[in-house]
Protein backbone atom coordinates (compact mmCIF):
# COMPACT_ATOMS: atom_id res chain seq x y z
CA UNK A 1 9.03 -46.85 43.65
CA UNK A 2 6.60 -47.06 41.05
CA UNK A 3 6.88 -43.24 40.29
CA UNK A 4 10.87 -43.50 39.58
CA UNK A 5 10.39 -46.27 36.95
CA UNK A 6 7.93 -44.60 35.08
CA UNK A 7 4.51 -44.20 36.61
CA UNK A 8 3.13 -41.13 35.80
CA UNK A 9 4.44 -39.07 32.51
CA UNK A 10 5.47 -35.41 32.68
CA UNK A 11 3.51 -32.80 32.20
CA UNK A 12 3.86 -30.98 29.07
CA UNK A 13 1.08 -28.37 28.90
CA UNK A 14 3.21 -25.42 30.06
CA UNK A 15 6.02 -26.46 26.87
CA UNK A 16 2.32 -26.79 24.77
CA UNK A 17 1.58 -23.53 25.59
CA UNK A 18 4.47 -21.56 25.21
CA UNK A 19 5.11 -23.56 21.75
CA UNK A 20 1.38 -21.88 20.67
CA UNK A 21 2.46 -18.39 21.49
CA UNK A 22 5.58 -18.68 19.66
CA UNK A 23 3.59 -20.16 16.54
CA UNK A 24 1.13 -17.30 16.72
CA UNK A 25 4.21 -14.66 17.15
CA UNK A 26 5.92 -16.25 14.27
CA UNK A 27 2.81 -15.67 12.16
CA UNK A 28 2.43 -12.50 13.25
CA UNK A 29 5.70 -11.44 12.33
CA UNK A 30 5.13 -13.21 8.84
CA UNK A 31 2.17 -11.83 7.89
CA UNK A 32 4.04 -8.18 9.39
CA UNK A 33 6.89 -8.52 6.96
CA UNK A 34 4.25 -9.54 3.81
CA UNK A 35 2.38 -6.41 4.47
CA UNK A 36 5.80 -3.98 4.41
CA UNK A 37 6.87 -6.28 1.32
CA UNK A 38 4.02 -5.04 -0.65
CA UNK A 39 4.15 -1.42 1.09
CA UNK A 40 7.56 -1.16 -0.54
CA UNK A 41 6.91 -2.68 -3.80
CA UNK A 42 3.46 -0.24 -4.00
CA UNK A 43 6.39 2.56 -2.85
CA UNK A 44 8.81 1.29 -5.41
CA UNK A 45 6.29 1.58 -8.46
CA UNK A 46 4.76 4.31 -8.05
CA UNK A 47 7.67 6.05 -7.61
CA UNK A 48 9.12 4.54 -11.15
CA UNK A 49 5.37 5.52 -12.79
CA UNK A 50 6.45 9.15 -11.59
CA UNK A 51 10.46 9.07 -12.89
CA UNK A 52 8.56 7.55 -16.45
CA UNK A 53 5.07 9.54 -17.11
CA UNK A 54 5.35 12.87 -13.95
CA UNK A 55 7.63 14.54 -15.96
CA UNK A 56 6.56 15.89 -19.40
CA UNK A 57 3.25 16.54 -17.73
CA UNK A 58 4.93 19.06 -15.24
CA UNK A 59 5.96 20.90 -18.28
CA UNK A 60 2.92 21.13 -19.97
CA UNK A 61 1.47 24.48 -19.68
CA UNK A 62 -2.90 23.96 -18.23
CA UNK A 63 -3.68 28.00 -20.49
CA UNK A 64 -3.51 26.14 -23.75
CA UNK A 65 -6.07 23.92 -25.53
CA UNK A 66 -3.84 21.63 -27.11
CA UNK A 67 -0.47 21.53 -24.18
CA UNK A 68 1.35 19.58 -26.23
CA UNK A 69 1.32 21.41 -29.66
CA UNK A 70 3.48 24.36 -28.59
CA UNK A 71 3.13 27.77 -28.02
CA UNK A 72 2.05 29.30 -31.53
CA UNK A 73 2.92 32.79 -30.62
CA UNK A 74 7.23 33.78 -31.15
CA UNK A 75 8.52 35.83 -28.88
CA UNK A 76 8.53 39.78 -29.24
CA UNK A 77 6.00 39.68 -32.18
């Protein structure tokens, strides 16, 4: 009768364990979702660098010294 009334305690290691695998999951997933958080942002500003600096450069011609002076020559001269 002695186990019924409190004897021996349960054991808990299987709960232990299981608890450990979902910490290290849960971190897992944490440090998962950080990494593709700062993916995106990286993403994000280059892509804003490129709408704010890409696009006079596209239209600067490489044949001239000085791009963004012009062309000095008119047309049909």
């Amino acid at each position: 009768m002695g186990g019924l009334i409190g004897g021996q305690k349960a054991d808990t290691s299987a709960a232990r364990a299981q608890m450990e695998q979902q910490r290290i999951e849960t971190e897992k997933l944490r440090t998962q979702a950080e990494e593709e958080k700062r993916d995106l942002a990286a993403q994000e500003s280059s892509r804003k660098m490129s709408r704010t600096r890409g696009g006079s450069r596209m239209l600067l011609s490489e044949d001239r010294l000085s791009p963004e002076s012009g062309v000095d020559e008119l047309l049909g001269s």
